[in-house]
PDB file of N, CA and C in Angstrom:
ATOM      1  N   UNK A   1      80.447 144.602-156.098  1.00  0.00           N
ATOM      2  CA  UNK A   1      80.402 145.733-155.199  1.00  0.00           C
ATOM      3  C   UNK A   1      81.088 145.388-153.881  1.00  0.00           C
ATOM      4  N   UNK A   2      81.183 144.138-153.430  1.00  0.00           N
ATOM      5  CA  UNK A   2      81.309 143.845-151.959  1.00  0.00           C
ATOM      6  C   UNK A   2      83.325 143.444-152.275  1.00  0.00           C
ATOM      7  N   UNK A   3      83.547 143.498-153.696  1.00  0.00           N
ATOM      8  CA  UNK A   3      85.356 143.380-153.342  1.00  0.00           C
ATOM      9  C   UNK A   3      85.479 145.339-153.334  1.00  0.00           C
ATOM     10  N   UNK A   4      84.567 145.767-154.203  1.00  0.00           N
ATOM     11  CA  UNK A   4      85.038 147.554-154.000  1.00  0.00           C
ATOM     12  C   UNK A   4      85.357 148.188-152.904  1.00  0.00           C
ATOM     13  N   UNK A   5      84.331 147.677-151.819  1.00  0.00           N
ATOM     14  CA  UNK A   5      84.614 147.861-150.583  1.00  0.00           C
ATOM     15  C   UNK A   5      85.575 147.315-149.445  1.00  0.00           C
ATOM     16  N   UNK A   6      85.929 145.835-150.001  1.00  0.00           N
ATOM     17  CA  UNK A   6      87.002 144.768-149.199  1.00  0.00           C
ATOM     18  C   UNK A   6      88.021 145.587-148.907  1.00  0.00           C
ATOM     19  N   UNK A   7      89.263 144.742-148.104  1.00  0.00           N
ATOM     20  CA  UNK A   7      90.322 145.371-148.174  1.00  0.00           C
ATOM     21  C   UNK A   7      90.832 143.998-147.272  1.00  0.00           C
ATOM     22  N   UNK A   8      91.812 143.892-146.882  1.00  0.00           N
ATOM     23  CA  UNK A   8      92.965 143.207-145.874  1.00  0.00           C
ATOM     24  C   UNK A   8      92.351 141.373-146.262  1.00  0.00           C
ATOM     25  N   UNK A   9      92.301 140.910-145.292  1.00  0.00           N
ATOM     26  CA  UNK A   9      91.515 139.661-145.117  1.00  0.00           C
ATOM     27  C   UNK A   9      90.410 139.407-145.767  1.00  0.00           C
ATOM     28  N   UNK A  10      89.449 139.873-145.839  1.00  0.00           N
ATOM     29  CA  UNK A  10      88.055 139.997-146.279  1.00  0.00           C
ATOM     30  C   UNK A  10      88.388 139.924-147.871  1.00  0.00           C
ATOM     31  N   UNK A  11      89.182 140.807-148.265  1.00  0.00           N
ATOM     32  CA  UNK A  11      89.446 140.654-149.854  1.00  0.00           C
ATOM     33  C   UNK A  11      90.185 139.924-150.022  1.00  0.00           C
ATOM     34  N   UNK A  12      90.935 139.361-149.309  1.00  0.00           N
ATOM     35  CA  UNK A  12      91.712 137.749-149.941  1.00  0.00           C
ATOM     36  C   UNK A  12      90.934 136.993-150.025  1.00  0.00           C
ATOM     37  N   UNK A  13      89.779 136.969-148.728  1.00  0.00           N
ATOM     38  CA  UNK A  13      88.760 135.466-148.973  1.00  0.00           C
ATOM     39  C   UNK A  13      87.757 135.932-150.415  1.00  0.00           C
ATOM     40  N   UNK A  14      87.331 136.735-150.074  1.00  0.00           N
ATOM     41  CA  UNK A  14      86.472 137.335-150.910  1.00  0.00           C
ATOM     42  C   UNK A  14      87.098 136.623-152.853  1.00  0.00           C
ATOM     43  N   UNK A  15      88.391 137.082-152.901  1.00  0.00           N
ATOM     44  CA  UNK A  15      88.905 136.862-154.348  1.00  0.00           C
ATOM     45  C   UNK A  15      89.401 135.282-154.210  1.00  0.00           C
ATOM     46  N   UNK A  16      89.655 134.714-153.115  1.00  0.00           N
ATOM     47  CA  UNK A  16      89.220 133.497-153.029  1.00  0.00           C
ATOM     48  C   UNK A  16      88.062 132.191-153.614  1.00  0.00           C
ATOM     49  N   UNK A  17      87.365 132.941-152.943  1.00  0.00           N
ATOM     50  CA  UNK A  17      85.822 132.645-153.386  1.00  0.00           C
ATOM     51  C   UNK A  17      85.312 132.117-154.724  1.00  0.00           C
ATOM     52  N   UNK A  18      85.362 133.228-155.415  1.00  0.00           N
ATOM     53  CA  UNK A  18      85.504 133.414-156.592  1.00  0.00           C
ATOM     54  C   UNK A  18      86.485 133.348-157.908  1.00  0.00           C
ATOM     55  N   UNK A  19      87.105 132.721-156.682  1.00  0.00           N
ATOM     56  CA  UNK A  19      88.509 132.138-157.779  1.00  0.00           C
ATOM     57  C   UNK A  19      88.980 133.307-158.965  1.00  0.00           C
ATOM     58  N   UNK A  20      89.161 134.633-158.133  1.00  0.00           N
ATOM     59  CA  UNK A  20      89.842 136.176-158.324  1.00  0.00           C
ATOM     60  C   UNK A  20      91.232 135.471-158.190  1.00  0.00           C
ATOM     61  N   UNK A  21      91.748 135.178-157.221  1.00  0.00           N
ATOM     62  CA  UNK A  21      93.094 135.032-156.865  1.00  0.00           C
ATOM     63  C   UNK A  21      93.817 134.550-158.060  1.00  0.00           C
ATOM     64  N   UNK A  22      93.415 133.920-158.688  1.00  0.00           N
ATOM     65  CA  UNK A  22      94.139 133.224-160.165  1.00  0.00           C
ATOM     66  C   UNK A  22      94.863 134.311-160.907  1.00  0.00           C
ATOM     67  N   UNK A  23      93.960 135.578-160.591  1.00  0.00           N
ATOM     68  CA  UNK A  23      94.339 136.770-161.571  1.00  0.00           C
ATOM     69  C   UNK A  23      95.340 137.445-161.213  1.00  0.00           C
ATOM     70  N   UNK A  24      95.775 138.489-162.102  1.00  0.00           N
ATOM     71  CA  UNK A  24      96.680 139.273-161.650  1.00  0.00           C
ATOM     72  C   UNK A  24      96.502 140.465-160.789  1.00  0.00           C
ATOM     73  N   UNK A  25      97.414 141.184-160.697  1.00  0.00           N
ATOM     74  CA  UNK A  25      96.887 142.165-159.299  1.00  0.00           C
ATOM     75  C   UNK A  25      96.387 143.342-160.401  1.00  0.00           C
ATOM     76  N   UNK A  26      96.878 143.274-161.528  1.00  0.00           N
ATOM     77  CA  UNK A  26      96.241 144.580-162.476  1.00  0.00           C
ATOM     78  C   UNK A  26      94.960 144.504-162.959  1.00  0.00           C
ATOM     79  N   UNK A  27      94.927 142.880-163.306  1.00  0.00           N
ATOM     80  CA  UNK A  27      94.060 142.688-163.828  1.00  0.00           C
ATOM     81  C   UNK A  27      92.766 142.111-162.675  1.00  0.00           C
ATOM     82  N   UNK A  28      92.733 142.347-161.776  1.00  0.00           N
ATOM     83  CA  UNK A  28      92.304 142.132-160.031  1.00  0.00           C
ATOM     84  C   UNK A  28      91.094 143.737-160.080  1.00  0.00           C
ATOM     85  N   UNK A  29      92.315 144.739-160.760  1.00  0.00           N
ATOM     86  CA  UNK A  29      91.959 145.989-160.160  1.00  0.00           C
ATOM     87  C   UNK A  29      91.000 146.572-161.675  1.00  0.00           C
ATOM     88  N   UNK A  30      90.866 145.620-162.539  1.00  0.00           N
ATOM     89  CA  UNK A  30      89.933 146.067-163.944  1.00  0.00           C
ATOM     90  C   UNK A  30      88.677 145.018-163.399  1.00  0.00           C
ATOM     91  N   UNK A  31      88.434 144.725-162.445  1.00  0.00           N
ATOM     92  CA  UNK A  31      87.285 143.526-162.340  1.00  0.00           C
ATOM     93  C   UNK A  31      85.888 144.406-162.674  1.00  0.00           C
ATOM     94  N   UNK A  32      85.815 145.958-161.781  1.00  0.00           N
ATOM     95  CA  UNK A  32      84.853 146.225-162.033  1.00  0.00           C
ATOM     96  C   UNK A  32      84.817 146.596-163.188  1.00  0.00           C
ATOM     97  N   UNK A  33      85.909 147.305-164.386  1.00  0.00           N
ATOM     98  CA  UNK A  33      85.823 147.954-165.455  1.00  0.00           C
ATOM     99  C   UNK A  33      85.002 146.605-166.117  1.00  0.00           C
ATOM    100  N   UNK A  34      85.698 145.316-165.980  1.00  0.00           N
ATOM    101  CA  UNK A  34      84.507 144.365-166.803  1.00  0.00           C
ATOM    102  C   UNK A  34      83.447 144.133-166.512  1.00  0.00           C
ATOM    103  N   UNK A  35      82.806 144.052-165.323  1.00  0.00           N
ATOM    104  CA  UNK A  35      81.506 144.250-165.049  1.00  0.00           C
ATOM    105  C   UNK A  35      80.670 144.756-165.686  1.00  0.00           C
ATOM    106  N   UNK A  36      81.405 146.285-165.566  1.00  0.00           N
ATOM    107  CA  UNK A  36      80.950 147.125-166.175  1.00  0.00           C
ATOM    108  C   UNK A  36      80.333 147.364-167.636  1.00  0.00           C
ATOM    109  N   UNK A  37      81.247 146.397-168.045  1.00  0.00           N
ATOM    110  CA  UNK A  37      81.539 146.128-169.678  1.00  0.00           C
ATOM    111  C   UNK A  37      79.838 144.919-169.804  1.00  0.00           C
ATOM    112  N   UNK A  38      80.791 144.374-169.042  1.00  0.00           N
ATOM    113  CA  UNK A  38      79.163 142.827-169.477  1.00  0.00           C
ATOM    114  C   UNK A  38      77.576 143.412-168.787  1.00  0.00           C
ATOM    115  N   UNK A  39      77.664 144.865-167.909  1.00  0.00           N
ATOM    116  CA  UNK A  39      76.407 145.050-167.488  1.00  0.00           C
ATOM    117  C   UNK A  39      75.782 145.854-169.051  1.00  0.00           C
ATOM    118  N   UNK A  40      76.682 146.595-169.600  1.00  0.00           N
ATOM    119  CA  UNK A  40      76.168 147.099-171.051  1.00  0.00           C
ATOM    120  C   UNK A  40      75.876 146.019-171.544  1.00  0.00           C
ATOM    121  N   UNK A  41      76.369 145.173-171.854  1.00  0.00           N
ATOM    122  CA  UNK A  41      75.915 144.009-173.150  1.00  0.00           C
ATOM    123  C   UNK A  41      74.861 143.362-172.762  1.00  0.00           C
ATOM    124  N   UNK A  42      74.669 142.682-171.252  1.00  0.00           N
ATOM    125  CA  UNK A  42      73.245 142.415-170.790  1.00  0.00           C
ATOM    126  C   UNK A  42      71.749 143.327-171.117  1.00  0.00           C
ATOM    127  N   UNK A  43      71.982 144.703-170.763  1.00  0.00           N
ATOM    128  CA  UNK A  43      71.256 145.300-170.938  1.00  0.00           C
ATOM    129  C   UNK A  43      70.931 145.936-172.100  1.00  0.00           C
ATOM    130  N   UNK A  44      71.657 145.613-172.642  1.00  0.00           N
ATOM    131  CA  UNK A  44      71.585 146.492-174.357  1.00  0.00           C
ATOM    132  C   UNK A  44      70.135 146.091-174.844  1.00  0.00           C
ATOM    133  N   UNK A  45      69.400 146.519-175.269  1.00  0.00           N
ATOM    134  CA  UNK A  45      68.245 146.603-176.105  1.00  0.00           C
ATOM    135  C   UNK A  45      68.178 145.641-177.677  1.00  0.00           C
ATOM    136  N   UNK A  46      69.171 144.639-177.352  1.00  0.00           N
ATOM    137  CA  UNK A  46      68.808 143.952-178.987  1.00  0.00           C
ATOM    138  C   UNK A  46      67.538 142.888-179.194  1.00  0.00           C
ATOM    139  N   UNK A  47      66.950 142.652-178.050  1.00  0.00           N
ATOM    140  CA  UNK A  47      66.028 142.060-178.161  1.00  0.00           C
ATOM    141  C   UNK A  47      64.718 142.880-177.636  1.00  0.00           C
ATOM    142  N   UNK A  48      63.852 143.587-177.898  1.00  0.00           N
ATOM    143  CA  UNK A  48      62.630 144.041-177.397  1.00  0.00           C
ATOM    144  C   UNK A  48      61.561 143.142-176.846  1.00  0.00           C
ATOM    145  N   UNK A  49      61.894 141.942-177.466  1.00  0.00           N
ATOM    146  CA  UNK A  49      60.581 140.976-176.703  1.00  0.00           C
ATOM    147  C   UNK A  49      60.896 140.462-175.096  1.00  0.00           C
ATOM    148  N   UNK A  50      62.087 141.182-174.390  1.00  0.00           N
ATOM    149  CA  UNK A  50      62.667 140.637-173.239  1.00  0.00           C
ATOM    150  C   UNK A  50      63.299 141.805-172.902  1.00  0.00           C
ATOM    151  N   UNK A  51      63.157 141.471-171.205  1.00  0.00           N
ATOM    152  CA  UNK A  51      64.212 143.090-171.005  1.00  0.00           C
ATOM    153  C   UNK A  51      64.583 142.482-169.269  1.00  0.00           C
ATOM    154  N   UNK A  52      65.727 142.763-168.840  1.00  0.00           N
ATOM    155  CA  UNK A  52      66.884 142.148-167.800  1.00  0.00           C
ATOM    156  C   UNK A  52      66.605 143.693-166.990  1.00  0.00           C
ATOM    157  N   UNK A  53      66.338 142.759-165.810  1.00  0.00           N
ATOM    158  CA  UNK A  53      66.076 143.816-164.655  1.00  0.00           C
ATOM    159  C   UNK A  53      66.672 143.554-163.061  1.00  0.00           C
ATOM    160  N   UNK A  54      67.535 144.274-162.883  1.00  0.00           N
ATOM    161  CA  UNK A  54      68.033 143.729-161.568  1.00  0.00           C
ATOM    162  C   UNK A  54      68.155 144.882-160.702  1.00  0.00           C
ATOM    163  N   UNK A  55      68.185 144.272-159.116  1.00  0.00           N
ATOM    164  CA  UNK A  55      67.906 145.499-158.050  1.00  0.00           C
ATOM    165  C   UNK A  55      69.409 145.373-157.578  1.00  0.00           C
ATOM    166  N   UNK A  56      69.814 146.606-157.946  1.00  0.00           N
ATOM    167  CA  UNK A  56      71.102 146.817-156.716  1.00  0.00           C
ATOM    168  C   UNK A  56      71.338 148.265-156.300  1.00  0.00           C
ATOM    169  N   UNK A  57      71.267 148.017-154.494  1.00  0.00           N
ATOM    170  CA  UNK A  57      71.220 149.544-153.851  1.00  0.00           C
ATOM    171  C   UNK A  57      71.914 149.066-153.101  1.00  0.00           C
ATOM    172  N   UNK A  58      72.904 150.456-152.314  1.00  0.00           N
ATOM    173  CA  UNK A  58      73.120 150.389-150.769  1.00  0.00           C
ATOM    174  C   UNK A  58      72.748 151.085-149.981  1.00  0.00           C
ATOM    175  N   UNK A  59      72.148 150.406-148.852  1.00  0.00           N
ATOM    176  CA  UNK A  59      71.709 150.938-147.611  1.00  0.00           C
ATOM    177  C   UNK A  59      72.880 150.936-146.668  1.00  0.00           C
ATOM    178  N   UNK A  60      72.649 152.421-145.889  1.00  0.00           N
ATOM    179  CA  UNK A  60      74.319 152.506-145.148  1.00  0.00           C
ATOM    180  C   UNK A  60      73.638 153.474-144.044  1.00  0.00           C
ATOM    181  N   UNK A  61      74.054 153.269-142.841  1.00  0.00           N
ATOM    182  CA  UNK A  61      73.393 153.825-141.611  1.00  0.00           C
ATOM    183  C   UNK A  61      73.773 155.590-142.123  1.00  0.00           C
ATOM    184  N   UNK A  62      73.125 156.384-141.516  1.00  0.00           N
ATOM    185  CA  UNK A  62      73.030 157.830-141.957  1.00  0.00           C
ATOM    186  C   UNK A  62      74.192 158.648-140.872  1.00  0.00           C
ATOM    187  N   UNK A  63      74.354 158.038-139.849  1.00  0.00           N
ATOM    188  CA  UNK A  63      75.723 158.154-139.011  1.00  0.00           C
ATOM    189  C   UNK A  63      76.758 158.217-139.919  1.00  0.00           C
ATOM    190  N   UNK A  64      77.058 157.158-140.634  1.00  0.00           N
ATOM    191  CA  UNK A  64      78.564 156.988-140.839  1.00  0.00           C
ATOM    192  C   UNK A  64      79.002 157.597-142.523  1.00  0.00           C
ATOM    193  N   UNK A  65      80.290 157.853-142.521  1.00  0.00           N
ATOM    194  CA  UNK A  65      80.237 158.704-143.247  1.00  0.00           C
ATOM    195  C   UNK A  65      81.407 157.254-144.114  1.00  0.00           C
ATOM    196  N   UNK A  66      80.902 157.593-145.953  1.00  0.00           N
ATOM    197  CA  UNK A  66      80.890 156.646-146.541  1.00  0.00           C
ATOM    198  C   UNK A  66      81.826 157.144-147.589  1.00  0.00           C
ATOM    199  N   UNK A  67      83.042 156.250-148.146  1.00  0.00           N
ATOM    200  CA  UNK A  67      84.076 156.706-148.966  1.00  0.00           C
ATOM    201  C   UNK A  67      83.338 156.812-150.281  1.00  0.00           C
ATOM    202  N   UNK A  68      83.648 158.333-151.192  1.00  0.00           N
ATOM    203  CA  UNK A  68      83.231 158.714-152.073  1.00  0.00           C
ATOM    204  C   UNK A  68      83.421 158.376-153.123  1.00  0.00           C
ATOM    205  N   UNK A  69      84.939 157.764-153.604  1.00  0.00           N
ATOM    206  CA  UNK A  69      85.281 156.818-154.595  1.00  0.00           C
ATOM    207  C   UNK A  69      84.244 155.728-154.641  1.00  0.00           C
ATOM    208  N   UNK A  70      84.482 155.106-153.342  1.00  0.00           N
ATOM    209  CA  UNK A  70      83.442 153.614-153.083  1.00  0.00           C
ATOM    210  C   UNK A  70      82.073 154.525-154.208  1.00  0.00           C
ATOM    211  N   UNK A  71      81.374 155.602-153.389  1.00  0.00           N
ATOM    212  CA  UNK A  71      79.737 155.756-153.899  1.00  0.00           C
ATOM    213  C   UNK A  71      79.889 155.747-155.419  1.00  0.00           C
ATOM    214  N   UNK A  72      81.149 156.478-155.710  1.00  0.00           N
ATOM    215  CA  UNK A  72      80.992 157.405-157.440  1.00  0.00           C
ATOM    216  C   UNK A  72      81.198 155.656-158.162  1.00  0.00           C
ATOM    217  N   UNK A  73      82.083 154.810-158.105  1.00  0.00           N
ATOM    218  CA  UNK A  73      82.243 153.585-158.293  1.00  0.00           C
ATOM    219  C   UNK A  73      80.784 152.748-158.476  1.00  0.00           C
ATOM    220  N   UNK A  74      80.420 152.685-157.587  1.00  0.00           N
ATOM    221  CA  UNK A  74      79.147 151.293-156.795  1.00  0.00           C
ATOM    222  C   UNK A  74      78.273 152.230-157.959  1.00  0.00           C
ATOM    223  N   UNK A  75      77.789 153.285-157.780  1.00  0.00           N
ATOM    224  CA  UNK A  75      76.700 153.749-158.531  1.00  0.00           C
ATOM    225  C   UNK A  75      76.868 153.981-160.175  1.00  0.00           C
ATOM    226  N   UNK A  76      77.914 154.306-160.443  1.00  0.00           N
ATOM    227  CA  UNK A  76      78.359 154.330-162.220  1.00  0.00           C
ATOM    228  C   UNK A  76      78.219 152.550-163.251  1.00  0.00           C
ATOM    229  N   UNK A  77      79.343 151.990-162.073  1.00  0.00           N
ATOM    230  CA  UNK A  77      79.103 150.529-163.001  1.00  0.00           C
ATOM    231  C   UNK A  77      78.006 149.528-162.465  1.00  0.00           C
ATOM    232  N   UNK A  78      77.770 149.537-160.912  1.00  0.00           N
ATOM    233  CA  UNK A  78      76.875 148.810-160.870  1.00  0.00           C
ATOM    234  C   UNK A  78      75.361 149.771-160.546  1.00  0.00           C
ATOM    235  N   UNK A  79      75.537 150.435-160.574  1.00  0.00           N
ATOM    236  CA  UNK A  79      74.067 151.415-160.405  1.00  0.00           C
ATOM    237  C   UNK A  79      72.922 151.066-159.366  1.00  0.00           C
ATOM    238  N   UNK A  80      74.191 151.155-158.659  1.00  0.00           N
ATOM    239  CA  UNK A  80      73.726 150.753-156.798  1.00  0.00           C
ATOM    240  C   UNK A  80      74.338 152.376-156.310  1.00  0.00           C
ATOM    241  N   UNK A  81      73.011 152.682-156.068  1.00  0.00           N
ATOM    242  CA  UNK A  81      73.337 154.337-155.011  1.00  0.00           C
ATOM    243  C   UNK A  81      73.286 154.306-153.592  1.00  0.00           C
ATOM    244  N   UNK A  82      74.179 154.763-153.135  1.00  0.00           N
ATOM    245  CA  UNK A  82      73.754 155.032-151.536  1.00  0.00           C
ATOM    246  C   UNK A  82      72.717 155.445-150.806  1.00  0.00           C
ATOM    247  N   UNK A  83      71.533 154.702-149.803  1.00  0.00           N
ATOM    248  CA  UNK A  83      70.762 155.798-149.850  1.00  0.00           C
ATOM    249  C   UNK A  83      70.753 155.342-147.824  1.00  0.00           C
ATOM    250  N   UNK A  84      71.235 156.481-147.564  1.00  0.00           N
ATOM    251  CA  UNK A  84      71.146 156.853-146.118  1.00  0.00           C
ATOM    252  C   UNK A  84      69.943 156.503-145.279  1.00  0.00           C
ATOM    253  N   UNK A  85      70.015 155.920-144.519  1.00  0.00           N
ATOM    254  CA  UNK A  85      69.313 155.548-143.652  1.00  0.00           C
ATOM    255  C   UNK A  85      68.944 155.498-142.301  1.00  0.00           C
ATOM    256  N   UNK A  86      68.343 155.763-141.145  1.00  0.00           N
ATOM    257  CA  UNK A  86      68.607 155.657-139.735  1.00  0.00           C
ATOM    258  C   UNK A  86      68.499 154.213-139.582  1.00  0.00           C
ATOM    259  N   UNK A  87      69.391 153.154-139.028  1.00  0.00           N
ATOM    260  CA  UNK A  87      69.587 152.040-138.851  1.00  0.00           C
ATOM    261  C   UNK A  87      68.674 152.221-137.317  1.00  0.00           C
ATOM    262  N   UNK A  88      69.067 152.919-136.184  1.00  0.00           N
ATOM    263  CA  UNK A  88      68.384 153.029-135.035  1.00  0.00           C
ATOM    264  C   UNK A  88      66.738 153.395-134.849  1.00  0.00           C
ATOM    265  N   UNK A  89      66.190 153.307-136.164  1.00  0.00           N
ATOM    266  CA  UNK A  89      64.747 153.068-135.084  1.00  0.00           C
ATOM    267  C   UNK A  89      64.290 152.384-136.423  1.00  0.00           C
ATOM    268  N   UNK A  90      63.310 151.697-135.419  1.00  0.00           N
ATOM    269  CA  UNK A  90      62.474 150.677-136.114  1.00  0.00           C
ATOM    270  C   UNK A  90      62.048 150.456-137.358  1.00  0.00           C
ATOM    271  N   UNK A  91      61.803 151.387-137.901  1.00  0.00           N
ATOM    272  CA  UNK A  91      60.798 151.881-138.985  1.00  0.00           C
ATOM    273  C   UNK A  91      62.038 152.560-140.255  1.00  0.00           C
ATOM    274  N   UNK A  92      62.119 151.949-141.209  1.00  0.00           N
ATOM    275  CA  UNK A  92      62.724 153.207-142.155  1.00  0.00           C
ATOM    276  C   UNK A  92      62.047 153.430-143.016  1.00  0.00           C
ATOM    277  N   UNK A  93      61.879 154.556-144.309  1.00  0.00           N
ATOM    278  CA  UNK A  93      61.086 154.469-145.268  1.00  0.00           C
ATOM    279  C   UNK A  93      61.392 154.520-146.387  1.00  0.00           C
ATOM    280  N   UNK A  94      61.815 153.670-147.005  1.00  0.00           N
ATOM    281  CA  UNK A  94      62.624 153.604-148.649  1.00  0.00           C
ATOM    282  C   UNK A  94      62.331 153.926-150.059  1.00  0.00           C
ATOM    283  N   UNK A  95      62.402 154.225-150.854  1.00  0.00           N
ATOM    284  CA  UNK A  95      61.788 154.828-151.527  1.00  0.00           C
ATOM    285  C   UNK A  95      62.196 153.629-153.012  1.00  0.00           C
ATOM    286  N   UNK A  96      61.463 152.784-153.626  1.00  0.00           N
ATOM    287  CA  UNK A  96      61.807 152.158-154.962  1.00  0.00           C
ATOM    288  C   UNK A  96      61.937 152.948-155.987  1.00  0.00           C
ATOM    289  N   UNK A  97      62.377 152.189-157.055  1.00  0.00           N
ATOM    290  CA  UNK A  97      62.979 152.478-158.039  1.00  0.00           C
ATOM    291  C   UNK A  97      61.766 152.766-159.061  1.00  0.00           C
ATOM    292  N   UNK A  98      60.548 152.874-158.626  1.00  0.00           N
ATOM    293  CA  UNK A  98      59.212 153.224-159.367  1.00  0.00           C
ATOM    294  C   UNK A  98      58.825 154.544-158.595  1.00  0.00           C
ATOM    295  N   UNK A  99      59.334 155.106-157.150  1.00  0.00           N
ATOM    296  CA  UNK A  99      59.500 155.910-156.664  1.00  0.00           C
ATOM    297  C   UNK A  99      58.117 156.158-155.660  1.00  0.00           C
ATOM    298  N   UNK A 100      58.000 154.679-155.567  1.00  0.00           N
ATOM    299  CA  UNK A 100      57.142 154.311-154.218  1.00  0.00           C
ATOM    300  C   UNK A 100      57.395 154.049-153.034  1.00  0.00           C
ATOM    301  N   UNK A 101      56.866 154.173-152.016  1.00  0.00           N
ATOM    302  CA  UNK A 101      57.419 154.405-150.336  1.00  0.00           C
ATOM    303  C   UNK A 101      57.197 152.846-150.155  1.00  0.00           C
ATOM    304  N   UNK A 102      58.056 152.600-149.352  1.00  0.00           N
ATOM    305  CA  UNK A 102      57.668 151.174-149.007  1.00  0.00           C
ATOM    306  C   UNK A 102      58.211 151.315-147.430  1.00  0.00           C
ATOM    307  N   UNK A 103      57.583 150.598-146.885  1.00  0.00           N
ATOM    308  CA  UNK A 103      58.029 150.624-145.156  1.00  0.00           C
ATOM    309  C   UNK A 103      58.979 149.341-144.970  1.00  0.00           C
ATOM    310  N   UNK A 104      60.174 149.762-144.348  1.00  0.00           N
ATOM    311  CA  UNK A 104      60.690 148.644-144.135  1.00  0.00           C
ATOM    312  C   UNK A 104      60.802 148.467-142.261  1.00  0.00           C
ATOM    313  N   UNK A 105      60.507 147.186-141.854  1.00  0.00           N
ATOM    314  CA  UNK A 105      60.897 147.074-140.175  1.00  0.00           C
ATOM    315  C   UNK A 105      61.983 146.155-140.144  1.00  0.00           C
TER     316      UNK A 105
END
């Protein structure tokens, strides 16, 4: 999620990092399509005695206004949704993925 959003500098180090740079620039730009690919096969249901559970959201101040590719992207393959927030006061109130309030400070 965090190269979807990169761009200039940040995404050179970023594909750096991760030793991306090796790749090609086409094959740079299918990274999430494989993700995508290996988050199905993780999660696939062939085993019932075990089940793969992972948290991914974004929190993004409720001010700023957030590229829509980026959301439709982040939330399809990695099934991380945007969820707006007031960054400026203390208190926010988030809502989990069981669809319980939780207070965050």
């Amino acid at each position: 999620m965090t190269k979807l959003g990169a761009c200039n500098n940040t995404l050179k180090q970023l594909m750096e990092v991760f030793k991306f740079d090796t790749i090609s620039e086409k094959t740079s730009d299918q990274i999430h399509f494989f993700f995508a690919k290996l988050n199905c096969r993780l999660y696939r249901k062939a085993n019932k005695s075990s089940q793969l559970v992972s948290a991914n959201r974004l929190f993004g101040d409720k001010s700023l206004t957030f590229n829509e590719t980026y959301q439709d992207i982040s939330e399809v393959v990695y099934g991380a949704k945007l969820q707006p927030l007031d960054f400026k006061v203390r208190k926010c109130r988030v809502v989990q993925s069981d669809h319980q309030p939780m207070d965050i400070q």
